[in-house]
C-alpha atoms as a PDB file:
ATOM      1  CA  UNK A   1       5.192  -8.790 -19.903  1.00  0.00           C
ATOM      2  CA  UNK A   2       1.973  -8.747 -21.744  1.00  0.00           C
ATOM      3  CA  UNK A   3      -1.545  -9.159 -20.097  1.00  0.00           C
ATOM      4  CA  UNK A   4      -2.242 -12.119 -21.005  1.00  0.00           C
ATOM      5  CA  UNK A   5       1.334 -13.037 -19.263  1.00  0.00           C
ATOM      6  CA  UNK A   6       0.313 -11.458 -16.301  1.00  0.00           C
ATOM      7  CA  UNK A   7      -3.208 -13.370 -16.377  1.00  0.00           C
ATOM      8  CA  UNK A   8      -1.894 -17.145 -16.795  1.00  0.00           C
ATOM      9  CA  UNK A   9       0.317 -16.018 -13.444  1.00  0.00           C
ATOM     10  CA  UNK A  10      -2.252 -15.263 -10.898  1.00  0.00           C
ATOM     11  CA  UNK A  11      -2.010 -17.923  -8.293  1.00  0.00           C
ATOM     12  CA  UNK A  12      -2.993 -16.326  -4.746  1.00  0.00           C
ATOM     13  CA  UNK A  13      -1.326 -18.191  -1.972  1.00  0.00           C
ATOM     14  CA  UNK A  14      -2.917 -18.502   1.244  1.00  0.00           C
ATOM     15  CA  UNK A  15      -0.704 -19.281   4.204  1.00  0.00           C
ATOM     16  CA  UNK A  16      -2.869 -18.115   7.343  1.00  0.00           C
ATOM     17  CA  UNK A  17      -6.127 -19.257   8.267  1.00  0.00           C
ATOM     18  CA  UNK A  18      -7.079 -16.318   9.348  1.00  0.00           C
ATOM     19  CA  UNK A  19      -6.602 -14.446   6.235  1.00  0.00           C
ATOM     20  CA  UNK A  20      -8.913 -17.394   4.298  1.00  0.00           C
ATOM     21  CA  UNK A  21     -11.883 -16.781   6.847  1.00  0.00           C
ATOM     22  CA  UNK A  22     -11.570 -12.694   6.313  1.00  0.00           C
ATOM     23  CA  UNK A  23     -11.758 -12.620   2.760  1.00  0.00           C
ATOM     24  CA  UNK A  24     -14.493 -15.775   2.818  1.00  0.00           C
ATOM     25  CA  UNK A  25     -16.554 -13.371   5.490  1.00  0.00           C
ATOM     26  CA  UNK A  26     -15.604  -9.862   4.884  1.00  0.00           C
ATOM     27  CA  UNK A  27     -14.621  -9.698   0.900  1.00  0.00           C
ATOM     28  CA  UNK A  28     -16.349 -12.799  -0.885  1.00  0.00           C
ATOM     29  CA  UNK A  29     -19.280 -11.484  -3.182  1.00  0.00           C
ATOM     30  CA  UNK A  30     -22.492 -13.144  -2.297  1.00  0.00           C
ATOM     31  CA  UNK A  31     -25.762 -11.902  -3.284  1.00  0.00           C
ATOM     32  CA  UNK A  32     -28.391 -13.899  -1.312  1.00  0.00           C
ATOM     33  CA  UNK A  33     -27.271 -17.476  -2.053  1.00  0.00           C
ATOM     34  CA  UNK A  34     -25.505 -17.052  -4.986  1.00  0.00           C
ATOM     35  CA  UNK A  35     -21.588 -17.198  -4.345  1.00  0.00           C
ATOM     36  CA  UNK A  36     -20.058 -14.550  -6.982  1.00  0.00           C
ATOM     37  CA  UNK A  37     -16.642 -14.769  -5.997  1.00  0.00           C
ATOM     38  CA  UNK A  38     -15.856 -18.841  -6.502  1.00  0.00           C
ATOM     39  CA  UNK A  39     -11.913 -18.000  -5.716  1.00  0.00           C
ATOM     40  CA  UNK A  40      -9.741 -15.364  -4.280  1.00  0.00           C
ATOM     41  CA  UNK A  41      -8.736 -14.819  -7.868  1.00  0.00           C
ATOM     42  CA  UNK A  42     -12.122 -13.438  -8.990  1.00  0.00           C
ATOM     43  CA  UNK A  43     -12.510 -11.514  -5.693  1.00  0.00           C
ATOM     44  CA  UNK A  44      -9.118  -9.992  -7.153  1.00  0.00           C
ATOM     45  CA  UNK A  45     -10.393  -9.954 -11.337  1.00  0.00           C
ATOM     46  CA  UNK A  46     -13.683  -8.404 -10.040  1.00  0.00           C
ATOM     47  CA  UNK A  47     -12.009  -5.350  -8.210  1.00  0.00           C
ATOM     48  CA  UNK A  48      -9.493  -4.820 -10.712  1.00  0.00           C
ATOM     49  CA  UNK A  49     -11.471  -4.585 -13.792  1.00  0.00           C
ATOM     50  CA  UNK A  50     -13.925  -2.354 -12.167  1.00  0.00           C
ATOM     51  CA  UNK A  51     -10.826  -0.029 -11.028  1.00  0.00           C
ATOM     52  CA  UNK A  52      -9.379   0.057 -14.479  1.00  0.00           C
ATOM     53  CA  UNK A  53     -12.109   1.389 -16.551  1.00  0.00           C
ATOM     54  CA  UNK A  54     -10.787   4.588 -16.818  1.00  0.00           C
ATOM     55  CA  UNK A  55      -7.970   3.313 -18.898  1.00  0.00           C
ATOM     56  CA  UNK A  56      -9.657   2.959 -21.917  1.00  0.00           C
ATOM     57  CA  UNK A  57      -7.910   1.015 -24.455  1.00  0.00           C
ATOM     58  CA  UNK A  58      -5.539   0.014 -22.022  1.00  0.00           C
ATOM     59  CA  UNK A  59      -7.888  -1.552 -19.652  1.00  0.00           C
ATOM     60  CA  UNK A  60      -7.211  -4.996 -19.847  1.00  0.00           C
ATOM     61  CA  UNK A  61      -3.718  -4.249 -19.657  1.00  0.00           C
ATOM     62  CA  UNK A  62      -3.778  -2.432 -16.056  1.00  0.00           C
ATOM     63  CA  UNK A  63      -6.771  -4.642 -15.021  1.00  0.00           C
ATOM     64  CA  UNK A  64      -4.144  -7.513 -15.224  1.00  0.00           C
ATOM     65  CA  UNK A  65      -1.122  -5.282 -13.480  1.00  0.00           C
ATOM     66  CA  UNK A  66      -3.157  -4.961 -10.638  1.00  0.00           C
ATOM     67  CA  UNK A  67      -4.620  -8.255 -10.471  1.00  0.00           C
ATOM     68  CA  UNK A  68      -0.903  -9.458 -10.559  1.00  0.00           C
ATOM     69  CA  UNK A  69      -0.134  -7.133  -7.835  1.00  0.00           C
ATOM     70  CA  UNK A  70      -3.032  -8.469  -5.237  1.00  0.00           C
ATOM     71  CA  UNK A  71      -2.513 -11.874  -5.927  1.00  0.00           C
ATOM     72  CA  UNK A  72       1.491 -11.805  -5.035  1.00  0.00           C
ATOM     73  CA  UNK A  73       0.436  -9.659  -1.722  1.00  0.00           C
ATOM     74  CA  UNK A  74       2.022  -6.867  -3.100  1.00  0.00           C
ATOM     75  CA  UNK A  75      -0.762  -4.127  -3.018  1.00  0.00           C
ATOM     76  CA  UNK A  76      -3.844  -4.422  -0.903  1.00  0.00           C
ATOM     77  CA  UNK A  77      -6.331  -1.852  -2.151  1.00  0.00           C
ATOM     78  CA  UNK A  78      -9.023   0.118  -0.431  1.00  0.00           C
ATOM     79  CA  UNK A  79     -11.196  -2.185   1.871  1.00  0.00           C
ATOM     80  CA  UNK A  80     -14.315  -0.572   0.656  1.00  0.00           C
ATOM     81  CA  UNK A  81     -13.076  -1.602  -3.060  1.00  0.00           C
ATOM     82  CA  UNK A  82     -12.475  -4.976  -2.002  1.00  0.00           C
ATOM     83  CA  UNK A  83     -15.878  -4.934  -0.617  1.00  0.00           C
ATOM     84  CA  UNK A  84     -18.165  -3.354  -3.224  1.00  0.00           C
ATOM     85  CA  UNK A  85     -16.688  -2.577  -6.351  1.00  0.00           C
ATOM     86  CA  UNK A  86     -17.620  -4.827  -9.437  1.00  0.00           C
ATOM     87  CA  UNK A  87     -20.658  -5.765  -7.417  1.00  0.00           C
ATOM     88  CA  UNK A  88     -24.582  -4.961  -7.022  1.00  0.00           C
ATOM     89  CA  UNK A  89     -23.438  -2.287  -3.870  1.00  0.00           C
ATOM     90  CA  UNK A  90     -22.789   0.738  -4.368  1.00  0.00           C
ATOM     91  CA  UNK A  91     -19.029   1.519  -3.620  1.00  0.00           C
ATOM     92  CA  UNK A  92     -19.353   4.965  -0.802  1.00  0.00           C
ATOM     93  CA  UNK A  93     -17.560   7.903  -2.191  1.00  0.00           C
ATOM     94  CA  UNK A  94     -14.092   7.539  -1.345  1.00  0.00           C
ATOM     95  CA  UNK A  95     -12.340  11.459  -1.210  1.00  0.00           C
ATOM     96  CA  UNK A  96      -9.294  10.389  -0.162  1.00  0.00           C
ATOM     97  CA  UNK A  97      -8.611   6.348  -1.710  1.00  0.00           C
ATOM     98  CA  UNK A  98      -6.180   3.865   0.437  1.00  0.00           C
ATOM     99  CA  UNK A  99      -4.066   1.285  -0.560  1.00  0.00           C
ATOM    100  CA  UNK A 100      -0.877  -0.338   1.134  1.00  0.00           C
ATOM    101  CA  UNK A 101       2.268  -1.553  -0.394  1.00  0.00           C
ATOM    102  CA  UNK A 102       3.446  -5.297   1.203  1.00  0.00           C
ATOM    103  CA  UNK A 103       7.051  -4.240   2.039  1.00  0.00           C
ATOM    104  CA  UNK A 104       7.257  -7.763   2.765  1.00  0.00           C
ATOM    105  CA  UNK A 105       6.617  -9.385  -0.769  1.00  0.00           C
ATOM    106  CA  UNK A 106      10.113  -7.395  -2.252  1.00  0.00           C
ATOM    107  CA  UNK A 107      12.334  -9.068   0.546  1.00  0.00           C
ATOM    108  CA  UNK A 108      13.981 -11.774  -1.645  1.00  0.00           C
ATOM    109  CA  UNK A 109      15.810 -14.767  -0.142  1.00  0.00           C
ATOM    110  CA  UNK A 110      14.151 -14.187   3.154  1.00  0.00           C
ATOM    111  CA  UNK A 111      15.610 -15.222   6.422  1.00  0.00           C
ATOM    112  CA  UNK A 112      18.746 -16.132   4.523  1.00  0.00           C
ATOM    113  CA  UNK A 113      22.491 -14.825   4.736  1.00  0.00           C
ATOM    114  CA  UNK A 114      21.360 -13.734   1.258  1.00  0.00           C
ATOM    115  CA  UNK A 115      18.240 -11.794   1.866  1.00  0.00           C
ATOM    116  CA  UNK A 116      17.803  -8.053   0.368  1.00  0.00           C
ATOM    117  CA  UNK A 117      15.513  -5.886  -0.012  1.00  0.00           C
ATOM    118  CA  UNK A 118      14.521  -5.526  -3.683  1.00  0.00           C
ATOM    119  CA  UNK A 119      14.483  -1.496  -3.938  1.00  0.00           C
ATOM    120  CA  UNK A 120      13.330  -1.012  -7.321  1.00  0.00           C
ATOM    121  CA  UNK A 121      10.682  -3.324  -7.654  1.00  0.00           C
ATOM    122  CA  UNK A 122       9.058  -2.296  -4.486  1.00  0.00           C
ATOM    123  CA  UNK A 123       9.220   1.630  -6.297  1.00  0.00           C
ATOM    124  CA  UNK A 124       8.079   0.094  -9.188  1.00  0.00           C
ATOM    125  CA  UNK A 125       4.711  -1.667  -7.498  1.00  0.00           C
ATOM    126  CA  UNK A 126       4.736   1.924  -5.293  1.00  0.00           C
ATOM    127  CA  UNK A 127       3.974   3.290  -8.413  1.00  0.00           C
ATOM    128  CA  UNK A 128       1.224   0.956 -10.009  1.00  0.00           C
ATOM    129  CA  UNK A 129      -0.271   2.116  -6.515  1.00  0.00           C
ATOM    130  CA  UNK A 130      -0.907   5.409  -7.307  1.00  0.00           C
ATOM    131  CA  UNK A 131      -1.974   4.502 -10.803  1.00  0.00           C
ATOM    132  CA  UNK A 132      -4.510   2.267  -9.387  1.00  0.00           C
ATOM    133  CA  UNK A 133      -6.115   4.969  -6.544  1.00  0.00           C
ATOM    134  CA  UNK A 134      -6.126   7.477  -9.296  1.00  0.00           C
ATOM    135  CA  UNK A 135      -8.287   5.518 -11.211  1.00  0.00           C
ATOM    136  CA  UNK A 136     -10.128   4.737  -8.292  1.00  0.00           C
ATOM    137  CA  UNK A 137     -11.030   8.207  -7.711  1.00  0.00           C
ATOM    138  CA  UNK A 138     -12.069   8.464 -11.203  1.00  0.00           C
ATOM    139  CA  UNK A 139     -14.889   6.065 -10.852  1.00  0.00           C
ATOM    140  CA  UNK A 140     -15.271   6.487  -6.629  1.00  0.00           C
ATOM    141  CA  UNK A 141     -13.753   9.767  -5.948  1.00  0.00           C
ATOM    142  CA  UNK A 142     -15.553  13.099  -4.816  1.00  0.00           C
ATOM    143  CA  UNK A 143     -15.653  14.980  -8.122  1.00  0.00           C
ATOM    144  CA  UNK A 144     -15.390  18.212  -6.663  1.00  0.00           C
ATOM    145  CA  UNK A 145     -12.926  19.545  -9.027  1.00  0.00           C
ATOM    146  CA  UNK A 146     -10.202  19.762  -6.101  1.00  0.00           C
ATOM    147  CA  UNK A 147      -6.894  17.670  -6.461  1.00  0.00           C
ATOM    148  CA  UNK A 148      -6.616  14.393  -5.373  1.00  0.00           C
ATOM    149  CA  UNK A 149      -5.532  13.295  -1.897  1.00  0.00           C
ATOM    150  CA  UNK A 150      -4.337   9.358  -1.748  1.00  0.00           C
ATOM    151  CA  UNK A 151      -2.830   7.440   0.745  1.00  0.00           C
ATOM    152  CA  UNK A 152      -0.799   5.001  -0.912  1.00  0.00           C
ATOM    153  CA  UNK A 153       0.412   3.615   2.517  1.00  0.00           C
ATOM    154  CA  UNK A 154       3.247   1.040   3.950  1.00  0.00           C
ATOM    155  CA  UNK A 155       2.860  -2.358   5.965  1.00  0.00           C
ATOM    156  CA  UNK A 156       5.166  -5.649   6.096  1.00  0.00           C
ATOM    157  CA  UNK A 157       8.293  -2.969   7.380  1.00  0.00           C
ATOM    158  CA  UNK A 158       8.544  -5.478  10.737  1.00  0.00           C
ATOM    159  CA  UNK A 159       8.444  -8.594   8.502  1.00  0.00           C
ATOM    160  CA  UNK A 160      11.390  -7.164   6.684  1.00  0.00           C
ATOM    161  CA  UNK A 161      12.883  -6.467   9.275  1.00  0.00           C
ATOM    162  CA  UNK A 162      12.383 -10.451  10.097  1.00  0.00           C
ATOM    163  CA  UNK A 163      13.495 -11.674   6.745  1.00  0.00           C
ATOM    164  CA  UNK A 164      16.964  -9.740   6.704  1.00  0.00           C
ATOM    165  CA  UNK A 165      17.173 -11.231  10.253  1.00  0.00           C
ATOM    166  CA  UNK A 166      17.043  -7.686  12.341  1.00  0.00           C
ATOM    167  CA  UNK A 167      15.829  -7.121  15.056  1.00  0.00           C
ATOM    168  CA  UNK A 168      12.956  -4.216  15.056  1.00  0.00           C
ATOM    169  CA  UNK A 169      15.115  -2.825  18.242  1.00  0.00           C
ATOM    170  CA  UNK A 170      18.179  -2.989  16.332  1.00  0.00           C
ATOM    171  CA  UNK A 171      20.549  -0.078  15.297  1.00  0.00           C
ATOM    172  CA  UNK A 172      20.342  -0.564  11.551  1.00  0.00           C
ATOM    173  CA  UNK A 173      15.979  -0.922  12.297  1.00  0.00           C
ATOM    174  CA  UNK A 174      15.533   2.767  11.933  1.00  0.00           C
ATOM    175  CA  UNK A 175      17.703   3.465   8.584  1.00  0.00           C
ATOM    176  CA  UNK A 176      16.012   0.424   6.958  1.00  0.00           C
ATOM    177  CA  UNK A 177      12.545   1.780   7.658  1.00  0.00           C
ATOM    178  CA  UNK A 178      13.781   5.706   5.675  1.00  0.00           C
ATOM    179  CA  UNK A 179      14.904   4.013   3.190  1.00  0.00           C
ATOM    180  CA  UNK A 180      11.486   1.953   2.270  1.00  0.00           C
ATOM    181  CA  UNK A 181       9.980   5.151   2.958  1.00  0.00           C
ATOM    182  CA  UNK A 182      11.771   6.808   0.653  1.00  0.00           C
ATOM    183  CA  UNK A 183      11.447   4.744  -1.916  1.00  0.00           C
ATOM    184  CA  UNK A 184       7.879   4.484  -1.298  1.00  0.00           C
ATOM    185  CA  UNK A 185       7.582   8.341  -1.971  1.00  0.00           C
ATOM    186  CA  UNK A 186       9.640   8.574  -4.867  1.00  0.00           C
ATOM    187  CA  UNK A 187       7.739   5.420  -6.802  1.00  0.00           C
ATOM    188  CA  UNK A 188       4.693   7.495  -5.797  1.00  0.00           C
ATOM    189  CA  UNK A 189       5.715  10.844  -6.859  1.00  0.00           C
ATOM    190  CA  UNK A 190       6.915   9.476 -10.379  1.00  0.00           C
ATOM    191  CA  UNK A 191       3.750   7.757 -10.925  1.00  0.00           C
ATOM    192  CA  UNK A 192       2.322  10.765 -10.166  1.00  0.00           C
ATOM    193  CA  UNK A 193       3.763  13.638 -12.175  1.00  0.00           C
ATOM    194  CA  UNK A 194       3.392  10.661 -15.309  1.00  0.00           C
ATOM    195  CA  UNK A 195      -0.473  10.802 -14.816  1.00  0.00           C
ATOM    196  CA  UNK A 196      -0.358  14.770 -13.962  1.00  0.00           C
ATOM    197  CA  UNK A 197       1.012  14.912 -17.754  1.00  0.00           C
ATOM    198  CA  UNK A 198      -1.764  12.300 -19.058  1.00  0.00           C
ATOM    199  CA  UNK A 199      -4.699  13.248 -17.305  1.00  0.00           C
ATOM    200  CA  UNK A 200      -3.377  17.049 -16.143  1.00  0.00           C
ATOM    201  CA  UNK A 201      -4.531  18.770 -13.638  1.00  0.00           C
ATOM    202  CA  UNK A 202      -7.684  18.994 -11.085  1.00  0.00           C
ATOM    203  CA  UNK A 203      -8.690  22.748 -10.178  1.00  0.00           C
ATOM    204  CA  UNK A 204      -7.433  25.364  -8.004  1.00  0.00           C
ATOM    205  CA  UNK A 205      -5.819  25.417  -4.257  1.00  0.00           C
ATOM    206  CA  UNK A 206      -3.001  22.705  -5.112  1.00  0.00           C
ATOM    207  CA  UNK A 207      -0.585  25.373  -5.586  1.00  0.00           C
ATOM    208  CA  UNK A 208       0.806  24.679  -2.033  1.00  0.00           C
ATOM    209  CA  UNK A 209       0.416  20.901  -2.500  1.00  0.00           C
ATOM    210  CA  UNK A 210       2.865  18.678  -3.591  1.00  0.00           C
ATOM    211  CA  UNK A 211       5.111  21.078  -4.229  1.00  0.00           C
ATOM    212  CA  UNK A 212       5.018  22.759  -0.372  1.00  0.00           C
ATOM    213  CA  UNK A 213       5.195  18.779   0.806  1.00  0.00           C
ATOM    214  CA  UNK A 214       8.683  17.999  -1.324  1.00  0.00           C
ATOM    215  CA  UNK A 215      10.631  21.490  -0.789  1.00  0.00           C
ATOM    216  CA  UNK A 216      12.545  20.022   1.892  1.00  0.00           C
ATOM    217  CA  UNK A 217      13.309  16.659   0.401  1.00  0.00           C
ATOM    218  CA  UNK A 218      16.380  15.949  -1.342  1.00  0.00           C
ATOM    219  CA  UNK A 219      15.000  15.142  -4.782  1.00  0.00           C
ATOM    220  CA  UNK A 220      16.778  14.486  -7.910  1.00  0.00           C
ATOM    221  CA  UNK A 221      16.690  17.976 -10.033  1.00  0.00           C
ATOM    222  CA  UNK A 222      13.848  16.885 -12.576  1.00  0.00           C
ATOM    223  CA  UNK A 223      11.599  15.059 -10.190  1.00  0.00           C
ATOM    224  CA  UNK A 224      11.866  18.880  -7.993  1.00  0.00           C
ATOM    225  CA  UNK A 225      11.051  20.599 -10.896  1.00  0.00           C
ATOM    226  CA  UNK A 226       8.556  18.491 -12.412  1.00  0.00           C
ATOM    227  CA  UNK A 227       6.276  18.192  -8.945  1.00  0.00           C
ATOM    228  CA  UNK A 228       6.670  22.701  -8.959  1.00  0.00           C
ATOM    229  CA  UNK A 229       4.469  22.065 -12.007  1.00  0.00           C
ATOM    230  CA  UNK A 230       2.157  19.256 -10.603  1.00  0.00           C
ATOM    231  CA  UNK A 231      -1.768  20.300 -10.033  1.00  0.00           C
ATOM    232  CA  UNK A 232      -3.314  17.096  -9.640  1.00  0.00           C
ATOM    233  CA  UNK A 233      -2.402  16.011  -6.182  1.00  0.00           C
ATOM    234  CA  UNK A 234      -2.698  17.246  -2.416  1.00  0.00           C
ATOM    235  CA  UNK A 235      -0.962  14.528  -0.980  1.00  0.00           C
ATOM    236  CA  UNK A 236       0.002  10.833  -1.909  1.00  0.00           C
ATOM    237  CA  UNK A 237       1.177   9.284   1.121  1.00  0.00           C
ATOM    238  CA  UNK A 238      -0.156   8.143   4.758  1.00  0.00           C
ATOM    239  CA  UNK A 239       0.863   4.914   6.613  1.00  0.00           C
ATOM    240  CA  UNK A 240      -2.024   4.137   9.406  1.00  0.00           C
ATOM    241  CA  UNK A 241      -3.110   0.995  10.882  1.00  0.00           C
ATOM    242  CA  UNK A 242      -5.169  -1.470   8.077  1.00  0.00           C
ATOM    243  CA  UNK A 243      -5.542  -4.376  10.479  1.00  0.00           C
ATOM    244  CA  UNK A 244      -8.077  -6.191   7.712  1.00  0.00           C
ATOM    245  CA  UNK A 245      -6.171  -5.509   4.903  1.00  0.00           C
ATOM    246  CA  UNK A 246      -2.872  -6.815   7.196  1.00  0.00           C
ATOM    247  CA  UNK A 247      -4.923  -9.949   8.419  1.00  0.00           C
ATOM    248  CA  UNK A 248      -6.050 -10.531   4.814  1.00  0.00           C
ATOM    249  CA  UNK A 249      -2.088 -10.477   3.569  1.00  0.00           C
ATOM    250  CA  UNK A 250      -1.369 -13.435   5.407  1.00  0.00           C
ATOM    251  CA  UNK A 251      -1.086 -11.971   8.965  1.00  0.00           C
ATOM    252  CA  UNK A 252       1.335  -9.228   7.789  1.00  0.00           C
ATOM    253  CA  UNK A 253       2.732  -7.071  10.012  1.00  0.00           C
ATOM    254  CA  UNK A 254       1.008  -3.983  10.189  1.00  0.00           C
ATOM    255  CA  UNK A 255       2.277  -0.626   9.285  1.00  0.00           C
ATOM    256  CA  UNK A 256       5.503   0.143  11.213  1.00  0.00           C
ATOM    257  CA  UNK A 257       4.732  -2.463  13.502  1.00  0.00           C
ATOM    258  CA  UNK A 258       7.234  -5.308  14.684  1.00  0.00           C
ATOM    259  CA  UNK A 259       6.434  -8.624  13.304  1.00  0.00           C
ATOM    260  CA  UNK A 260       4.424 -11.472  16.148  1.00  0.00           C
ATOM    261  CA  UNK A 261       7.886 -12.874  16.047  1.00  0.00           C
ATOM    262  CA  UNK A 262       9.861  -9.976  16.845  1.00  0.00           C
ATOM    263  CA  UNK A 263       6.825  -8.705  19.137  1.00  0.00           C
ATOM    264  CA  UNK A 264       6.884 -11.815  21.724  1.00  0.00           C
ATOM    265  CA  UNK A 265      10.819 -11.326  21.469  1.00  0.00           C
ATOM    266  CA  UNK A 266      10.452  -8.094  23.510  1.00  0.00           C
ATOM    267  CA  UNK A 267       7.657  -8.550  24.951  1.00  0.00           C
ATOM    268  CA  UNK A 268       9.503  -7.976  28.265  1.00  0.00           C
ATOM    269  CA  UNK A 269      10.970  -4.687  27.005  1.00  0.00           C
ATOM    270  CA  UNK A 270       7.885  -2.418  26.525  1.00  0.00           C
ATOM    271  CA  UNK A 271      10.336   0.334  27.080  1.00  0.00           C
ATOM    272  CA  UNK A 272      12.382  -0.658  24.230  1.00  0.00           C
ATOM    273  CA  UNK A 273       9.548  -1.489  21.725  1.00  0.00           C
ATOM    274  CA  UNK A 274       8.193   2.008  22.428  1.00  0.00           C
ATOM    275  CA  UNK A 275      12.034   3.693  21.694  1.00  0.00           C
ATOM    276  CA  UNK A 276      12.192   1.755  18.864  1.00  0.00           C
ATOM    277  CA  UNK A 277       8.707   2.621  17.276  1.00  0.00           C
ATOM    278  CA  UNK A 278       9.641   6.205  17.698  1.00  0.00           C
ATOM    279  CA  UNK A 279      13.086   5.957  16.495  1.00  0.00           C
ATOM    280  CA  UNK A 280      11.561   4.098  13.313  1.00  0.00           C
ATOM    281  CA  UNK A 281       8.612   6.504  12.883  1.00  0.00           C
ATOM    282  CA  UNK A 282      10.689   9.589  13.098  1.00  0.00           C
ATOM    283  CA  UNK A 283      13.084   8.450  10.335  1.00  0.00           C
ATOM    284  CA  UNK A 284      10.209   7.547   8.230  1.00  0.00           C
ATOM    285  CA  UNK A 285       7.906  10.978   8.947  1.00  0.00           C
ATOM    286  CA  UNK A 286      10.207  13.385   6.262  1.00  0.00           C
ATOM    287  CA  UNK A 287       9.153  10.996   3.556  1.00  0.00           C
ATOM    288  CA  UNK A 288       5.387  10.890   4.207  1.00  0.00           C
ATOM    289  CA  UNK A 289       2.690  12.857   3.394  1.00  0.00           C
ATOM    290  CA  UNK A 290       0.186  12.874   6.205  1.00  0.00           C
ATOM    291  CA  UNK A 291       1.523  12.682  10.250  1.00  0.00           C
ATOM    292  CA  UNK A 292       2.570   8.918  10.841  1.00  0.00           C
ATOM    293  CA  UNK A 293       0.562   6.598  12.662  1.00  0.00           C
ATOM    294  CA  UNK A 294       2.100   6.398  16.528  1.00  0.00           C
ATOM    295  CA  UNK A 295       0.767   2.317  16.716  1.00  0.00           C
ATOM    296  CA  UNK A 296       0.305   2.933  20.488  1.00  0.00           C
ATOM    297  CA  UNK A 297      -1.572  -0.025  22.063  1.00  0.00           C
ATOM    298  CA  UNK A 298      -0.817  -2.467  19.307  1.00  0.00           C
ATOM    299  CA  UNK A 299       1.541  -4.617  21.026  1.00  0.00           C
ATOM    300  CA  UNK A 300      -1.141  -5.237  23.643  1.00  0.00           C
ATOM    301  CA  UNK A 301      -3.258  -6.479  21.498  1.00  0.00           C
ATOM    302  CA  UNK A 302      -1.271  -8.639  19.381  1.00  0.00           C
ATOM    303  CA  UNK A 303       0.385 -10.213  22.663  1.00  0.00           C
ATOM    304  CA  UNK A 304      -2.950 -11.226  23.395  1.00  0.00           C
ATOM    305  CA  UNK A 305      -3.750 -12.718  20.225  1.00  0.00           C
ATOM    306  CA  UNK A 306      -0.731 -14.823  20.281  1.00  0.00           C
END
């Protein structure tokens, strides 16, 4: 697919009110009384040409991957990106970028007999992820000379759950969830040791980085051997709360959190919920980076949103 393929496919779809009135309040450019971004589309051109400098020739290219990726819900980058870059504020130093992958947007056939989760595409946009923060950092980052730390996160796991019609206190919840993670991880560790080759590496001190992260992970032989060499990267992965970037995805569930659906479905069971959050978390945890976020006290308030 070429850019300009990408480009004439951009078509944001808006299916919460709430997520309209965030980005209009919260992620619209205005300067004074002049309205910048006219559409969601230019909220999503501005932040993704400014991100893709760095790619020289190729610019226009990856400015259109990742305007392809907003637009479909499938990445939500950095809220501070969203807010400031491509625009007459200065974007704040960002040492360690964020963006979350919508585990949501790969289910196909949702709420069907039919429905799967779509494995390799959801590696695939994992991927463009870490393409995208390292860019970020390029033109954001601290320039300190140490290796990068990202946090490519995860949200959307309790709409999945949803979609394949599982409950998120179900036996099969917990294996679901590793296996996103994991396939989060890998997309992000071969995106990774591609750029580590193209752009090399960033100073001392990441000799117990990646590497010290992955010894205890089953990993394919080349993928172990390639991230022994890697010097670019601390860490690539941390799932934590995003509730704007969650609202702004349509009202997606957030992290490892149940969907509102499967929420008010055990609303009665606080007991459960909490069993089930910890059997999903600790299942995910050998896949990620940074200590998983525990979501306490979210139920609460999404009950009382409802």
């Amino acid at each position: 697919m070429t850019a300009e393929d990408i480009a004439l496919t951009l078509l944001t779809r808006f299916t919460a009110a709430r997520a309209v009135d965030l980005w209009d309040g919260r992620f619209r450019w205005r300067s004074g009384a002049r309205l910048h971004d006219r559409t969601i589309e230019a909220t999503w051109q501005r932040v993704a040409a400014t991100i893709a400098a760095p790619e020289g020739d190729s610019a226009d290219y990856w400015c259109s991957r990742y305007a392809f990726a907003f637009s479909r819900w499938q990445i939500l980058p950095d809220p501070a990106l969203l807010r400031f870059a491509g625009t007459d504020r200065p974007v704040p130093v960002l040492p360690e970028p964020c963006a979350v992958v919508n585990a949501g947007a790969f289910v196909t056939d949702p709420d069907t007999p039919r429905a799967r989760f779509d494995h390799k595409r959801f590696t695939a946009a994992a991927a463009v992820a870490v393409r995208m923060l390292d860019d970020a950092a390029m033109v954001f980052g601290a320039h300190d000379g140490r290796p990068l730390r990202l946090a490519v996160g995860l949200m959307g796991l309790g709409d999945v759950l949803e979609y394949l019609r599982l409950g998120y206190d179900c036996g099969r919840a917990p294996a679901v969830a590793q296996a996103i993670a994991r396939s989060l991880a890998l997309g992000c560790l071969q995106a990774a040791l591609q750029l580590a080759q193209e752009r090399g590496g960033r100073g001392g001190g990441a000799e117990a980085g990646l590497a010290e992260r992955w010894k205890h992970r089953a990993l394919p032989a080349a993928l172990a051997e390639a991230t022994e060499r890697c010097r670019r990267y601390e860490g690539l992965t941390r799932i934590q709360m995003q509730p704007e970037l969650a609202c702004l995805a349509n009202d997606a569930s957030d992290a490892l959190e149940p969907s509102m659906a499967s929420a008010i479905a055990i609303a009665g069971a606080a007991p459960a919920l909490q069993a089930a959050r910890r059997r999903i978390r600790n299942m995910v945890q050998p896949w990620i980076d940074a200590p998983v976020s525990s979501g306490q006290g979210v139920l609460d308030e999404m009950m009382s949103e409802a």
